[in-house]
N, C-alpha and C. Protein backbone atom coordinates (compact mmCIF):
# COMPACT_ATOMS: atom_id res chain seq x y z
N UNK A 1 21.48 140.65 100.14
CA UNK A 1 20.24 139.92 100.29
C UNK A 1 19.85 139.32 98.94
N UNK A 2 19.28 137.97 99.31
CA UNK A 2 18.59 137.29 97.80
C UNK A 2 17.24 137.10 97.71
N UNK A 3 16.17 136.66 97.00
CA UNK A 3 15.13 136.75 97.18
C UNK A 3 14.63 135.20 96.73
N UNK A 4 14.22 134.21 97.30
CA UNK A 4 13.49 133.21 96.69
C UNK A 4 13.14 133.11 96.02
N UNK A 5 13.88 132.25 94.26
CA UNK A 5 12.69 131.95 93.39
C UNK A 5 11.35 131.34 93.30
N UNK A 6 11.44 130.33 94.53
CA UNK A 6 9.98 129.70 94.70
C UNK A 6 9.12 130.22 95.88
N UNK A 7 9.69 130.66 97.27
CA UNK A 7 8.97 131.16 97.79
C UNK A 7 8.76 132.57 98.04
N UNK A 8 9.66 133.71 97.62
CA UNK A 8 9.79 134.95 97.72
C UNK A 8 10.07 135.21 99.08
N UNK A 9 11.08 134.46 99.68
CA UNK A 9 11.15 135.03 101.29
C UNK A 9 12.82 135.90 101.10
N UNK A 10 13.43 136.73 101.93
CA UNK A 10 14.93 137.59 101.82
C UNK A 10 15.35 136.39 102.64
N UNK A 11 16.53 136.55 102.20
CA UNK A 11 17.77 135.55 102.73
C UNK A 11 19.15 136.56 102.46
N UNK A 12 19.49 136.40 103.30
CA UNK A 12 21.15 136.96 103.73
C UNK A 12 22.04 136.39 102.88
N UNK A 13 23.15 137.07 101.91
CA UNK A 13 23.61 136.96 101.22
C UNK A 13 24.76 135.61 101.85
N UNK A 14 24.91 135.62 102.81
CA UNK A 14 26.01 134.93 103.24
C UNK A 14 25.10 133.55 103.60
N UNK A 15 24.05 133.42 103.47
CA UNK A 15 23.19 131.77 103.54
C UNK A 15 23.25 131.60 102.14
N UNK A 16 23.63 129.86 101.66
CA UNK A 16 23.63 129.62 100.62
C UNK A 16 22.12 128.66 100.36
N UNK A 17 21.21 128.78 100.97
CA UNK A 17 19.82 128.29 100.93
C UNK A 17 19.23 128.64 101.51
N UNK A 18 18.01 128.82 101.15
CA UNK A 18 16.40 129.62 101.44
C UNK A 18 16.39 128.78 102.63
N UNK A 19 15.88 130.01 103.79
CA UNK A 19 15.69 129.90 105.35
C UNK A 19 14.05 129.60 105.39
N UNK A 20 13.68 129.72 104.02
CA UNK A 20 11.89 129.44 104.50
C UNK A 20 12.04 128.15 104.00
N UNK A 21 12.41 127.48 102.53
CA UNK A 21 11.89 126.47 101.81
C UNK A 21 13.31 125.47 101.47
N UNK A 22 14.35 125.95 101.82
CA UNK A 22 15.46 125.02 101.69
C UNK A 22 16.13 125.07 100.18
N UNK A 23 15.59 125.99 99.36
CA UNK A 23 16.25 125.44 97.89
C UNK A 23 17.66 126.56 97.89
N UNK A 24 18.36 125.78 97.26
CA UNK A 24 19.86 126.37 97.04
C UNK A 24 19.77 127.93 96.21
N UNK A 25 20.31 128.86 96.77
CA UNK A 25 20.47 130.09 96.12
C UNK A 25 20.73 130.00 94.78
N UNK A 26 20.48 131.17 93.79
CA UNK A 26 20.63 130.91 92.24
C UNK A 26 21.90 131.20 92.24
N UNK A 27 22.64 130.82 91.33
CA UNK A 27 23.77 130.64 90.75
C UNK A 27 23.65 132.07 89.84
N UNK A 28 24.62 132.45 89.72
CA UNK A 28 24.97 134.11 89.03
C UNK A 28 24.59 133.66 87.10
N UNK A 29 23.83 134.34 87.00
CA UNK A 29 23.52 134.26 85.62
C UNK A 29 24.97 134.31 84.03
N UNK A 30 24.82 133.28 83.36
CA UNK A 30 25.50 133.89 82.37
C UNK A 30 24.75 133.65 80.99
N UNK A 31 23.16 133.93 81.32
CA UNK A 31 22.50 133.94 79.76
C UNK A 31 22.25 135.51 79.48
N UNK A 32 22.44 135.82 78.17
CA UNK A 32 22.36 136.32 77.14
C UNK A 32 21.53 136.74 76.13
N UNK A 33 21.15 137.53 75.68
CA UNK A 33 20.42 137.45 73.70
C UNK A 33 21.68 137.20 73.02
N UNK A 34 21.14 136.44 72.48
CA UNK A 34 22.14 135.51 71.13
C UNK A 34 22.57 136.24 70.05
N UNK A 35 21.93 137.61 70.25
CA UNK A 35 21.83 138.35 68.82
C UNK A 35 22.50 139.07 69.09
N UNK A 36 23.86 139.12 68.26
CA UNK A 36 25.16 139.94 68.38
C UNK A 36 24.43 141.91 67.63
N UNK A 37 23.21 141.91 67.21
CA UNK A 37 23.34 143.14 66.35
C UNK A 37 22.06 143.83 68.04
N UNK A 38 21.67 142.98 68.61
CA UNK A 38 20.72 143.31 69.62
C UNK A 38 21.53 144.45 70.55
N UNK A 39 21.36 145.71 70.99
CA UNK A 39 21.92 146.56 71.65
C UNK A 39 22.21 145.87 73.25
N UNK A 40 21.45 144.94 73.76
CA UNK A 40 21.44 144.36 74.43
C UNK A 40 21.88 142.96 74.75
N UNK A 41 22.91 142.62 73.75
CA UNK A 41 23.71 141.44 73.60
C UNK A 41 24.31 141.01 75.03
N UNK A 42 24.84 142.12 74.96
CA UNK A 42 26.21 141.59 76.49
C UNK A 42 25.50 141.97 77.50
N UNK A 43 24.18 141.81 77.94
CA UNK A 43 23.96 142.33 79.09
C UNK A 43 23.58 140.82 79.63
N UNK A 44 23.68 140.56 80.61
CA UNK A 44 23.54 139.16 81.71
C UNK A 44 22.35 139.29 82.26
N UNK A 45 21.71 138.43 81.68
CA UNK A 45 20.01 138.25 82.29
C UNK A 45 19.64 137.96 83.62
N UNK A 46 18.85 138.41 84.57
CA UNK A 46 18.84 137.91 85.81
C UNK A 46 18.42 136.91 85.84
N UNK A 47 17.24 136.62 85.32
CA UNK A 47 17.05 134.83 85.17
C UNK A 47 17.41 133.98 84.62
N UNK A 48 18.74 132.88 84.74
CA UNK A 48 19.16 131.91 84.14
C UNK A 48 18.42 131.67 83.16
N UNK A 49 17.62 131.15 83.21
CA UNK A 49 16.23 130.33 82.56
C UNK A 49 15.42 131.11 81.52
N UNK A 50 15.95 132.51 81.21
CA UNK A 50 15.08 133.22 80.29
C UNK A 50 15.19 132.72 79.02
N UNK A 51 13.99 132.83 78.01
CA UNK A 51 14.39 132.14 76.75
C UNK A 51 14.08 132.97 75.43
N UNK A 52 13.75 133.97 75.92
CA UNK A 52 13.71 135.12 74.77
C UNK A 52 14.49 136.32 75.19
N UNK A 53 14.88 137.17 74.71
CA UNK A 53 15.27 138.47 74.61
C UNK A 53 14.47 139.22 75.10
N UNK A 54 13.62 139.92 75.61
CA UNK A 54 12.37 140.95 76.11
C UNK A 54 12.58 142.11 75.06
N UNK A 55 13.72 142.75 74.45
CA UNK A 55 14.03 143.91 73.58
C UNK A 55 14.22 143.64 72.37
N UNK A 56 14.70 142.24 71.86
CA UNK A 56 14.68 142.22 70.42
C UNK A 56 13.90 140.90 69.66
N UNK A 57 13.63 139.71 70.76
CA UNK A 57 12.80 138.65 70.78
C UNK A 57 13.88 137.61 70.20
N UNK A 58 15.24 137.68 70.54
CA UNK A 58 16.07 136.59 70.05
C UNK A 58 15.85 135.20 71.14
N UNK A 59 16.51 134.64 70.48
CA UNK A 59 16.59 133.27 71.91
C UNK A 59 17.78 134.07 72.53
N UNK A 60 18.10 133.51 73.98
CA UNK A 60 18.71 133.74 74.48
C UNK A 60 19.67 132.70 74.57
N UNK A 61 20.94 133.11 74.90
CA UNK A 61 22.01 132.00 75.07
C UNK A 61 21.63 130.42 75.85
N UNK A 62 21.10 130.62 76.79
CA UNK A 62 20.54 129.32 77.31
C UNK A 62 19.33 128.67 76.62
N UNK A 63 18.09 129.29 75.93
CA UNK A 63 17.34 128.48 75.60
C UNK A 63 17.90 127.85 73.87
N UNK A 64 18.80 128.63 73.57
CA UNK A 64 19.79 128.56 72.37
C UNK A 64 20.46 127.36 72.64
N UNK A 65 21.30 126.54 73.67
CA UNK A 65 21.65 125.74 74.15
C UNK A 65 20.65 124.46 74.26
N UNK A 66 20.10 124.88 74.79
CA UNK A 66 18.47 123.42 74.64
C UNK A 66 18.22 123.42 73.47
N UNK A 67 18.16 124.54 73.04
CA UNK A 67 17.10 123.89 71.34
C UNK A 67 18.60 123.01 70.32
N UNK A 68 19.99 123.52 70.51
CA UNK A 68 21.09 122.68 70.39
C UNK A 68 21.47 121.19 70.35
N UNK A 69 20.55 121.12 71.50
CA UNK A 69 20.77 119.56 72.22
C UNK A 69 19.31 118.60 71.62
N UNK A 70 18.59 119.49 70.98
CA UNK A 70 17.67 118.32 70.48
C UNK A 70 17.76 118.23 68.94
């Protein structure tokens, strides 16, 4: 089971879009804390989109990537 990022409704793992609101299931996370000394380096964030660390306050691999690109 998955849970809607925008509407919070369960959806069956085997639907690849929300049965209430239509948006495409999330894609499996591969962000990060950036900070190799962070005990929590290699752990895979559940939210793509996170942009700090919650345990050591690094950027995280993805918002590390945006701030890259400007």
């Amino acid at each position: 089971m998955w849970v809607c990022n925008r509407c919070d409704t369960e959806n069956s793992d085997t639907h690849g879009y929300c049965i209430e609101c239509g948006i495409p299931k999330p894609k499996p996370s591969d962000n990060h804390c950036s900070n190799p000394d962070c005990e929590h380096h290699n752990e895979t964030l559940e939210n793509p989109e996170q942009k700090y660390c919650g345990f050591c306050g690094a950027m995280t691999t993805y918002w590390k990537k945006i701030e890259d690109m400007c």
